[in-house]
PDB file of N, CA and C in Angstrom:
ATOM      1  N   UNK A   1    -145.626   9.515  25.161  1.00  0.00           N
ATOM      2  CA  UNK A   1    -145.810   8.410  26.082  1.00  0.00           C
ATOM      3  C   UNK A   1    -147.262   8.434  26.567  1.00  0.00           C
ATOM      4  N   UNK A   2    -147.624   7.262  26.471  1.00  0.00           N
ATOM      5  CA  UNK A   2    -149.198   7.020  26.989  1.00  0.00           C
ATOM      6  C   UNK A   2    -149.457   7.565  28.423  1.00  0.00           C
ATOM      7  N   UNK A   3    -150.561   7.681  28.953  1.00  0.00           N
ATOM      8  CA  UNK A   3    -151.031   8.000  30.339  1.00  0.00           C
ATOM      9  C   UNK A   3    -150.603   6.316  31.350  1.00  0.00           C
ATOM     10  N   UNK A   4    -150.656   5.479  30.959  1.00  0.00           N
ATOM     11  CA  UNK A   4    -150.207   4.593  31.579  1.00  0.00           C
ATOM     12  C   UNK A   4    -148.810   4.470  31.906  1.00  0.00           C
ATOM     13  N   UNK A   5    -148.011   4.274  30.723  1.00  0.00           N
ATOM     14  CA  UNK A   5    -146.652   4.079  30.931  1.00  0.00           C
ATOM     15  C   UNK A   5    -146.044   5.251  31.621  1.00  0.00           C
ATOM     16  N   UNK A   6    -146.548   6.698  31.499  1.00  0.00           N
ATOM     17  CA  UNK A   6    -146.548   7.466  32.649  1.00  0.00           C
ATOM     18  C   UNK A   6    -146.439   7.430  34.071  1.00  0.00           C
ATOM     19  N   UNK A   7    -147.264   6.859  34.506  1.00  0.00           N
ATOM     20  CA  UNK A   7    -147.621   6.283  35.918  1.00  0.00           C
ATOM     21  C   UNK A   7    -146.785   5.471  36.264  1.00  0.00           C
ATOM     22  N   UNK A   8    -146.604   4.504  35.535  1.00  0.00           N
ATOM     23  CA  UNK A   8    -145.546   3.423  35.902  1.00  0.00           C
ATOM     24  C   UNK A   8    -144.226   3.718  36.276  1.00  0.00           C
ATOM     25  N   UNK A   9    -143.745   4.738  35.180  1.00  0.00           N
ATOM     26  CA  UNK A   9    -142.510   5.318  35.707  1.00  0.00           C
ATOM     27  C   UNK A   9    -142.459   6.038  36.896  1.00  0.00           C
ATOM     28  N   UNK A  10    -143.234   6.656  37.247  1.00  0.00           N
ATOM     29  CA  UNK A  10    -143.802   8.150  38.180  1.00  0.00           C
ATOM     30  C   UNK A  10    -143.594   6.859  39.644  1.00  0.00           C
ATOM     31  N   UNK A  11    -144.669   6.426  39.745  1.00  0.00           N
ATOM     32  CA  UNK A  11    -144.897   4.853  40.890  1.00  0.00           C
ATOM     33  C   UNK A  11    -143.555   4.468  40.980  1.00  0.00           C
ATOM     34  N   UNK A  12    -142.725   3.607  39.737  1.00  0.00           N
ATOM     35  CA  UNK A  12    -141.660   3.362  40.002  1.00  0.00           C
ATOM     36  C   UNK A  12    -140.884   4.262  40.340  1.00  0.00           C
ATOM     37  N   UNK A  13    -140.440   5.397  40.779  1.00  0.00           N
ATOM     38  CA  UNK A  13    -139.346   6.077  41.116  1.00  0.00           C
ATOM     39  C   UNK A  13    -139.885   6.466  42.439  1.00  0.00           C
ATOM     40  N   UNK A  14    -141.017   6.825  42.654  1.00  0.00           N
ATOM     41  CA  UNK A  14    -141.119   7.274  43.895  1.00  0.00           C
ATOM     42  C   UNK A  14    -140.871   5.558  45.122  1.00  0.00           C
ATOM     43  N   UNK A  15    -141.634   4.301  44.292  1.00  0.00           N
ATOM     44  CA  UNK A  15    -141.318   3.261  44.956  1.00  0.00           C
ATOM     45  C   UNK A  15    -139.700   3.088  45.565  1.00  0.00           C
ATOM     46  N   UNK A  16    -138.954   3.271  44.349  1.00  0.00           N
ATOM     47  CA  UNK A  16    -137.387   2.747  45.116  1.00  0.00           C
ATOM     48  C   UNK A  16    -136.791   3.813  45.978  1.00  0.00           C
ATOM     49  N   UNK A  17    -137.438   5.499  46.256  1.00  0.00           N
ATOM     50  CA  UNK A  17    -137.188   5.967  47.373  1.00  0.00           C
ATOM     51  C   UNK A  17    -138.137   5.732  48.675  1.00  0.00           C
ATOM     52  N   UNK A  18    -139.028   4.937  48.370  1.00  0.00           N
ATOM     53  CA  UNK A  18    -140.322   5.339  49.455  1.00  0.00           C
ATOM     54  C   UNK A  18    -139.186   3.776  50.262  1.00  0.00           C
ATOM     55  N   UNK A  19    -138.929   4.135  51.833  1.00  0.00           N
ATOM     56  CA  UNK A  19    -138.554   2.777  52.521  1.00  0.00           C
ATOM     57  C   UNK A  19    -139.141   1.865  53.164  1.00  0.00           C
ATOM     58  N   UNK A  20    -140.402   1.976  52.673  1.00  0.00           N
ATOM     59  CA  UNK A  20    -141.388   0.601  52.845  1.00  0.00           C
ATOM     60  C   UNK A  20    -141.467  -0.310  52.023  1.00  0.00           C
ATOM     61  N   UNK A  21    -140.848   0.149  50.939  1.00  0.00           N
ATOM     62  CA  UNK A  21    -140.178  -0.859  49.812  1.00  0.00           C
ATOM     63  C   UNK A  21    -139.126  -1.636  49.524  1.00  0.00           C
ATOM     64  N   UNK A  22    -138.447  -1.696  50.754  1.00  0.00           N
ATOM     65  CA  UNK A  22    -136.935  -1.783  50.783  1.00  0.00           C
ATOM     66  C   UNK A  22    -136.354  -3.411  50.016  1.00  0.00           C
ATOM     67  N   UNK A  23    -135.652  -3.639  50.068  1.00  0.00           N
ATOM     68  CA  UNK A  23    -134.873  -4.750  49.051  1.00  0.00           C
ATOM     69  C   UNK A  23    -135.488  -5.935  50.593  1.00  0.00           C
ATOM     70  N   UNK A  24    -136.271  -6.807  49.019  1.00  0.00           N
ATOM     71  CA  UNK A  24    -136.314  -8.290  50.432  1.00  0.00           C
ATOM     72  C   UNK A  24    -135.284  -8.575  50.198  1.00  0.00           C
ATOM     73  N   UNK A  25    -134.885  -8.985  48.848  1.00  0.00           N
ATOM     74  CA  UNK A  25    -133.523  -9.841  49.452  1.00  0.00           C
ATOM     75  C   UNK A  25    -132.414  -9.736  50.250  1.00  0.00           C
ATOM     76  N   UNK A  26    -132.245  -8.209  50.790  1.00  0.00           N
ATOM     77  CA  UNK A  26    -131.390  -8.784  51.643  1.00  0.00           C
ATOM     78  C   UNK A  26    -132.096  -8.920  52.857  1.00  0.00           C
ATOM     79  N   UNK A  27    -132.965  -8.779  52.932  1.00  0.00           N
ATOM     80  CA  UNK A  27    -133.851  -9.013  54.067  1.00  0.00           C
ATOM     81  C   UNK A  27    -133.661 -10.770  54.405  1.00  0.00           C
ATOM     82  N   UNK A  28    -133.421 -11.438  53.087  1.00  0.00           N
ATOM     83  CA  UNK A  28    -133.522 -12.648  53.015  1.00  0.00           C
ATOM     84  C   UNK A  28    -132.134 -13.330  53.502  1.00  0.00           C
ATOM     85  N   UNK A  29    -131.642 -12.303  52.573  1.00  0.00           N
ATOM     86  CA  UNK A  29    -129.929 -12.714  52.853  1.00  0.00           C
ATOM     87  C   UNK A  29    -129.318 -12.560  54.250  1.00  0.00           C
ATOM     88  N   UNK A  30    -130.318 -11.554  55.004  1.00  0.00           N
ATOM     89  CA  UNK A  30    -129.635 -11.842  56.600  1.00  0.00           C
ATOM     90  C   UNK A  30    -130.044 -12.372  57.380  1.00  0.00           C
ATOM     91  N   UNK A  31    -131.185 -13.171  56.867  1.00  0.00           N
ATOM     92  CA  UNK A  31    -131.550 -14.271  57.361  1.00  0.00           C
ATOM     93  C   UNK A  31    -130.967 -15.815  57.201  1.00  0.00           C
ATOM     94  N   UNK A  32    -130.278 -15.672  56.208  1.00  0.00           N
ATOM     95  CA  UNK A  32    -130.123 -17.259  56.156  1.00  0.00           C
ATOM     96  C   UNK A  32    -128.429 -17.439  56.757  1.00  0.00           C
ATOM     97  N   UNK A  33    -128.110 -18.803  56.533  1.00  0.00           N
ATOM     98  CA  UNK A  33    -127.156 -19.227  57.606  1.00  0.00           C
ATOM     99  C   UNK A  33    -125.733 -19.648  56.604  1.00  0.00           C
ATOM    100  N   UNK A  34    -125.046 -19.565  56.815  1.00  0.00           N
ATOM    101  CA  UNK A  34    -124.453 -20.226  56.185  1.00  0.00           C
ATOM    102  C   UNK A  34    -123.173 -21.364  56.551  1.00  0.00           C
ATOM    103  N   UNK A  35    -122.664 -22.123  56.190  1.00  0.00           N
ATOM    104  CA  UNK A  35    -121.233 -23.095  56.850  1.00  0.00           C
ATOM    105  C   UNK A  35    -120.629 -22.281  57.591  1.00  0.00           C
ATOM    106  N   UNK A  36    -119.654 -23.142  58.547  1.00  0.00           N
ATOM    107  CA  UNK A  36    -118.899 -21.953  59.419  1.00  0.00           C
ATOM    108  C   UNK A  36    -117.618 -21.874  58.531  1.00  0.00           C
ATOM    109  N   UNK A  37    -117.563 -22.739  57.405  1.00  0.00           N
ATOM    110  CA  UNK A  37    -116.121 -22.973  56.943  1.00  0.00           C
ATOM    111  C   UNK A  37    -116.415 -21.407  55.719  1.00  0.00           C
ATOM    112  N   UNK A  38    -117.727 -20.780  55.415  1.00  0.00           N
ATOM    113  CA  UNK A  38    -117.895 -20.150  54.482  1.00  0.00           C
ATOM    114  C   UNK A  38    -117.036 -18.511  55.643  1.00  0.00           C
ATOM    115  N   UNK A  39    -117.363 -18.567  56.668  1.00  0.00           N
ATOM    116  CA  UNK A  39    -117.044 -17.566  57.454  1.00  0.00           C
ATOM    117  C   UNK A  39    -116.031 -16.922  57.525  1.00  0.00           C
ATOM    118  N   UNK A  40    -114.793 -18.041  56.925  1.00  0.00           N
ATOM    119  CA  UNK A  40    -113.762 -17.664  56.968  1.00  0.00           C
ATOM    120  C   UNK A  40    -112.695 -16.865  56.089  1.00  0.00           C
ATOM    121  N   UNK A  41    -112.237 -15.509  56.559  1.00  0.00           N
ATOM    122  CA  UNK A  41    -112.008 -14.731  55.404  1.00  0.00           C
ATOM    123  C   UNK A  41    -111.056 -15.603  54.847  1.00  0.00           C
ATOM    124  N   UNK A  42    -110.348 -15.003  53.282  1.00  0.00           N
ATOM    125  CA  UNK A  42    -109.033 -15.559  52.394  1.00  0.00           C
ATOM    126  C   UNK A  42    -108.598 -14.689  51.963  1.00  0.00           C
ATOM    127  N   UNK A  43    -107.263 -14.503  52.324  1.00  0.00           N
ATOM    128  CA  UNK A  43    -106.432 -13.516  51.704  1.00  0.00           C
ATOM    129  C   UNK A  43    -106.152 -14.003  50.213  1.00  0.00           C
ATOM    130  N   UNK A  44    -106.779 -13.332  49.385  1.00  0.00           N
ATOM    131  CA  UNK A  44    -107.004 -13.380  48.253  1.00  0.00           C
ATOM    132  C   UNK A  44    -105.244 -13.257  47.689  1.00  0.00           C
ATOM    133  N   UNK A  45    -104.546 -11.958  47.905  1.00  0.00           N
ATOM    134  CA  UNK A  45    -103.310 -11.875  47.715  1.00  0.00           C
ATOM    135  C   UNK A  45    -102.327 -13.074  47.447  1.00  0.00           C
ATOM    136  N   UNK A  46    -102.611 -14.306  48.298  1.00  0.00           N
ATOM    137  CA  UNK A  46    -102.159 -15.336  48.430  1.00  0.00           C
ATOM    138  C   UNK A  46    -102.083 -16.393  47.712  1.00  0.00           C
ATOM    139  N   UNK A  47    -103.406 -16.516  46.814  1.00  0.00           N
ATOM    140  CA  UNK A  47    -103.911 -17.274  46.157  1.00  0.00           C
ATOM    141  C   UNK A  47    -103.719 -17.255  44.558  1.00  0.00           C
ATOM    142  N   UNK A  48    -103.250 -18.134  44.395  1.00  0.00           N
ATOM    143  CA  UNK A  48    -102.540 -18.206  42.675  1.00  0.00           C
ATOM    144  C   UNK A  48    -104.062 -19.311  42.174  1.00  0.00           C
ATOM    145  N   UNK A  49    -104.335 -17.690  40.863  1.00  0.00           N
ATOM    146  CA  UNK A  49    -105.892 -17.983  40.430  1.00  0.00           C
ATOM    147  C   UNK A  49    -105.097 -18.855  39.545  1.00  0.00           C
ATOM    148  N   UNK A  50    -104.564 -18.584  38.560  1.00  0.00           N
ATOM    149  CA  UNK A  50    -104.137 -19.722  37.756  1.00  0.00           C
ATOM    150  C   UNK A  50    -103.893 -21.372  37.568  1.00  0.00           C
ATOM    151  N   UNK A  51    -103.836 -21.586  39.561  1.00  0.00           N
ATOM    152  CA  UNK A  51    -103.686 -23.188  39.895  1.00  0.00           C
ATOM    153  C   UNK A  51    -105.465 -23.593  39.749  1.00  0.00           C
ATOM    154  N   UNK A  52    -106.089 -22.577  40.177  1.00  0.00           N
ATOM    155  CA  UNK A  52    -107.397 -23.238  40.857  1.00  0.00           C
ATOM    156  C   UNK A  52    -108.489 -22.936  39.707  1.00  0.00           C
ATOM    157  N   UNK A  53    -107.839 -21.890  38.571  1.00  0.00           N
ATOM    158  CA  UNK A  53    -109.462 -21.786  37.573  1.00  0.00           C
ATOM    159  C   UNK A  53    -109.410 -23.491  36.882  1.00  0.00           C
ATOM    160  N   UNK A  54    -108.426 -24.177  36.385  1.00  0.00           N
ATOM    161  CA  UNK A  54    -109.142 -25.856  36.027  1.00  0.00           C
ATOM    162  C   UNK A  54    -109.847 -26.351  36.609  1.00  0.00           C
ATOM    163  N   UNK A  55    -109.801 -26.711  38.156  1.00  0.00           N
ATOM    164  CA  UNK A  55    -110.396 -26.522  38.899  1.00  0.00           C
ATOM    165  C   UNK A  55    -111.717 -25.882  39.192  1.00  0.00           C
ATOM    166  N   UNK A  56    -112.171 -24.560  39.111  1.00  0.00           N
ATOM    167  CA  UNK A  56    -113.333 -24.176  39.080  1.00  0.00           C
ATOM    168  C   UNK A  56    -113.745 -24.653  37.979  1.00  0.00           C
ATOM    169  N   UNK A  57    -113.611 -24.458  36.564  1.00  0.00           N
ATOM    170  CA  UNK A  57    -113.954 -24.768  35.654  1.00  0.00           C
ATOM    171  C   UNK A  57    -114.751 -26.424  35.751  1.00  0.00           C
ATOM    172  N   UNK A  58    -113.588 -27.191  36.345  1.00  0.00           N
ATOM    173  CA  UNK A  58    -114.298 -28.492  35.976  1.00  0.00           C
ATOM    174  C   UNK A  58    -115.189 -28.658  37.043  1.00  0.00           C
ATOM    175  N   UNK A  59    -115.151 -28.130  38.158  1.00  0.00           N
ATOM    176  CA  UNK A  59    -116.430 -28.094  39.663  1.00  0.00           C
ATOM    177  C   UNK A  59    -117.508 -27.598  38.851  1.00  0.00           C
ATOM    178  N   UNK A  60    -117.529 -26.457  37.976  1.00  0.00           N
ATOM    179  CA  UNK A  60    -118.834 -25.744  37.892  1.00  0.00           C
ATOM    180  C   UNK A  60    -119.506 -26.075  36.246  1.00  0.00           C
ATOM    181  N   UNK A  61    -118.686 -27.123  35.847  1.00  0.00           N
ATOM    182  CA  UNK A  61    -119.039 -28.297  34.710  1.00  0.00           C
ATOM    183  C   UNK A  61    -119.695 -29.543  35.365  1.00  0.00           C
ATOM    184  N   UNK A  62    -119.568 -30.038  36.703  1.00  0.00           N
ATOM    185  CA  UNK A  62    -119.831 -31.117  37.304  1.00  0.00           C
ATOM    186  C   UNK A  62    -120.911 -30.410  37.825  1.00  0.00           C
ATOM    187  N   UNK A  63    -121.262 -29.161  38.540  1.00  0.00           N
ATOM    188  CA  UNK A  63    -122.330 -28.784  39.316  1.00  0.00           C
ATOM    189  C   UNK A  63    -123.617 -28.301  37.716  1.00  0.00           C
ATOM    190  N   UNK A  64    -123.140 -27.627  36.925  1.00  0.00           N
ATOM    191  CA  UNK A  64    -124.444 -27.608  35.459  1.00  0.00           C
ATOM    192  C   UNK A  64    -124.738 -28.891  34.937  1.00  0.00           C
ATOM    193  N   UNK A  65    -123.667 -29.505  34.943  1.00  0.00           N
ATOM    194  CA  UNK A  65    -124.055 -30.647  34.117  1.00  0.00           C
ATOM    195  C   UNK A  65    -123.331 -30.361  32.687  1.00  0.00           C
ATOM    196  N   UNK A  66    -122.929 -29.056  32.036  1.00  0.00           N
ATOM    197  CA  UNK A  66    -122.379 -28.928  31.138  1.00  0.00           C
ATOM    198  C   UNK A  66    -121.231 -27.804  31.079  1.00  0.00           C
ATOM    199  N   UNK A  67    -120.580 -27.509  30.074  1.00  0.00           N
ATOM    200  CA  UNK A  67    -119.698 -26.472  30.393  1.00  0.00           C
ATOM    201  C   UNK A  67    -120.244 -24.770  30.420  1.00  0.00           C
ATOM    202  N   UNK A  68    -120.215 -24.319  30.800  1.00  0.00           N
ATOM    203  CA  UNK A  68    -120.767 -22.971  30.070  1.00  0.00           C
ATOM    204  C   UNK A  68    -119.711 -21.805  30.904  1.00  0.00           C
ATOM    205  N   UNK A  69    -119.566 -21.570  29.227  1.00  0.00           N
ATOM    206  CA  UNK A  69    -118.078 -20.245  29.474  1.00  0.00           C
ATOM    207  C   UNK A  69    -118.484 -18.920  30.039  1.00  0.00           C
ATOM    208  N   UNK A  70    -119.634 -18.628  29.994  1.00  0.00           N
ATOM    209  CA  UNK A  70    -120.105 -17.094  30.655  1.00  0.00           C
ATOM    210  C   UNK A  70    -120.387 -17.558  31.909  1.00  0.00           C
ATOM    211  N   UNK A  71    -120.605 -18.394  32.667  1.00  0.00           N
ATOM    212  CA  UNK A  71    -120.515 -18.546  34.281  1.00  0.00           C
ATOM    213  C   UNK A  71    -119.174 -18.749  34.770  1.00  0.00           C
ATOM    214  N   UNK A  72    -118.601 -19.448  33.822  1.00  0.00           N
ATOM    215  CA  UNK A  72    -116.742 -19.793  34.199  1.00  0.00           C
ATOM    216  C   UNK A  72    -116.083 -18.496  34.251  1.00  0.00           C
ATOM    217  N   UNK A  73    -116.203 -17.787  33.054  1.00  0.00           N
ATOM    218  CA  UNK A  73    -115.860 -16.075  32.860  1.00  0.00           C
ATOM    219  C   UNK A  73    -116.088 -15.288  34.017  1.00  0.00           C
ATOM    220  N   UNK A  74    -117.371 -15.480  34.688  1.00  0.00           N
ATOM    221  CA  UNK A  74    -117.892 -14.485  35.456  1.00  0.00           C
ATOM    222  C   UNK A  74    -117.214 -14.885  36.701  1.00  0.00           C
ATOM    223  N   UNK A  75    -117.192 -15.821  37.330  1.00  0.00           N
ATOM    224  CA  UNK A  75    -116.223 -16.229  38.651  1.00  0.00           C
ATOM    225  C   UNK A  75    -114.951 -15.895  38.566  1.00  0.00           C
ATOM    226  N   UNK A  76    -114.146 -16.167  37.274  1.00  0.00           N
ATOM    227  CA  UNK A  76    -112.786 -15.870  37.228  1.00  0.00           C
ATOM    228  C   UNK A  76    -112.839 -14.349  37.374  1.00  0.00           C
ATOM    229  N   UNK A  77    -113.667 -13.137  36.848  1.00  0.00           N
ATOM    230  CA  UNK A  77    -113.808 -11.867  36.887  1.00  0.00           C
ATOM    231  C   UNK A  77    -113.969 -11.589  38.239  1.00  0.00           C
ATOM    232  N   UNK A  78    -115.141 -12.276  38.832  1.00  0.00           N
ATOM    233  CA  UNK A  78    -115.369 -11.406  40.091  1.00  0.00           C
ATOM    234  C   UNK A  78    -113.903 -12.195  41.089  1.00  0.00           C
ATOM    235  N   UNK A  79    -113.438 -12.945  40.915  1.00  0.00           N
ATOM    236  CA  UNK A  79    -112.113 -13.213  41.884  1.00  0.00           C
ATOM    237  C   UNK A  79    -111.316 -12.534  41.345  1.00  0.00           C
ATOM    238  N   UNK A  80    -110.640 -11.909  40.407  1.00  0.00           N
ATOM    239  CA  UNK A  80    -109.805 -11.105  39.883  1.00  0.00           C
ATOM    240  C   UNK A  80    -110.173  -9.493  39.990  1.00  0.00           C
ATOM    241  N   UNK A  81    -111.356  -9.123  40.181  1.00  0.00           N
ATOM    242  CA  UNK A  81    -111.626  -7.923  40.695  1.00  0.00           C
ATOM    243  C   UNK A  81    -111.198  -7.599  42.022  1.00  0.00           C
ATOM    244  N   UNK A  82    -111.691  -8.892  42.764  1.00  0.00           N
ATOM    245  CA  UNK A  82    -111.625  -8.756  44.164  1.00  0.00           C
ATOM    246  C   UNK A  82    -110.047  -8.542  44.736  1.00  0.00           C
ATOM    247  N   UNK A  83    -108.982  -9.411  43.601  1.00  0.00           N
ATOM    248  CA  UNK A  83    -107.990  -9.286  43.882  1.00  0.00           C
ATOM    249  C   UNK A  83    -107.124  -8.062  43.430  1.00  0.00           C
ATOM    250  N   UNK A  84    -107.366  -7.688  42.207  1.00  0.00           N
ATOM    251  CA  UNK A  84    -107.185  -6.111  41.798  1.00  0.00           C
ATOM    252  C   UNK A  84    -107.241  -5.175  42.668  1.00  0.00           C
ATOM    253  N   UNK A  85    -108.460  -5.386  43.633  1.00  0.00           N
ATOM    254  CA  UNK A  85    -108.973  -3.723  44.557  1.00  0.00           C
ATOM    255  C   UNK A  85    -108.049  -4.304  46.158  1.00  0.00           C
ATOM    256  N   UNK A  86    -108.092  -5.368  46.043  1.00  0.00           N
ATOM    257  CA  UNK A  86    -107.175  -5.945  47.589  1.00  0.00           C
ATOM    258  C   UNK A  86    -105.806  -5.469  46.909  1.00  0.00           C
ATOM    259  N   UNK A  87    -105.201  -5.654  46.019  1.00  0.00           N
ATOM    260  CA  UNK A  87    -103.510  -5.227  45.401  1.00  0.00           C
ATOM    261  C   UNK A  87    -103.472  -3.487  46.045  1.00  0.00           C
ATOM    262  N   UNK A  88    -104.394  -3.298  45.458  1.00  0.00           N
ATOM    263  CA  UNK A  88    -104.700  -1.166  45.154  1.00  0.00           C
ATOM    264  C   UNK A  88    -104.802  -0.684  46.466  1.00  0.00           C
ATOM    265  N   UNK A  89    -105.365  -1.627  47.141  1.00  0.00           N
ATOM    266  CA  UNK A  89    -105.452  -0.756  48.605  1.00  0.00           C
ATOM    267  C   UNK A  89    -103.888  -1.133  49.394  1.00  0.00           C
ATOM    268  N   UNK A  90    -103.612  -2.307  49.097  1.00  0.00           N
ATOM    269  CA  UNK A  90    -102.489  -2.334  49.537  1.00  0.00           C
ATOM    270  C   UNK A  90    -101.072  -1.299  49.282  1.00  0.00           C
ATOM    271  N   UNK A  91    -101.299  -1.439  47.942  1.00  0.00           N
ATOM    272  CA  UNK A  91    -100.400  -0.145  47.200  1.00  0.00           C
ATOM    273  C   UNK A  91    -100.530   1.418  48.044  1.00  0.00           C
ATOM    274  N   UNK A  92    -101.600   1.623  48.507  1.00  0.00           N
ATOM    275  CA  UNK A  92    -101.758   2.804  48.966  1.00  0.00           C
ATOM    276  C   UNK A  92    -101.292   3.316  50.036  1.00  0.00           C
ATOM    277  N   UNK A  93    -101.891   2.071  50.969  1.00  0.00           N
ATOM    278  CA  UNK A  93    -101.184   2.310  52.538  1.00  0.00           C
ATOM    279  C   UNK A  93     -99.937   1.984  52.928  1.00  0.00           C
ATOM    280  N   UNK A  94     -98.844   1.521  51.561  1.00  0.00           N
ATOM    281  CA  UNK A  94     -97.608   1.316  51.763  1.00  0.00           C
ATOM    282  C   UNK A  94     -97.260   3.183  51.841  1.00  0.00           C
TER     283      UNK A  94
END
């Protein structure tokens, strides 16, 4: 490895412990505001994904402008994760 690409790594590692570097974005993210209707938790448990992915699907076809299956994929995943680890904890503290 070159004397440069050296450094870079060396800089980069000490950067993401040094905390004057810290993440803007969430710096950003606790700054901004959001709906009060976003505030409100959802018992995920409750919610039958199966009524509402056509639904997402065709919202997030109307919001691209086209279809695209790896953004449709990725929402249905992260709501089905979310609901997986809400099931598991429940399971536990029964």
């Amino acid at each position: 490895m070159d004397r440069g690409k050296t450094l870079y790594f060396f800089n980069k590692g000490i950067n993401e412990q040094d905390n004057r570097f810290s993440n803007k974005q969430k710096k950003l993210l606790k700054q901004l505001k959001f709906a009060e209707c976003l505030e409100k938790k959802v018992d995920m448990s409750k919610v039958n994904l199966e009524v509402i992915k056509p639904w997402i699907t065709k919202r997030v076809t109307e919001i691209l402008g086209f279809e695209d299956d790896v953004v449709i994929e990725f929402i249905f995943n992260q709501l089905e994760v979310k609901v997986t680890i809400l099931l598991w904890i429940l399971f536990l503290n029964v």
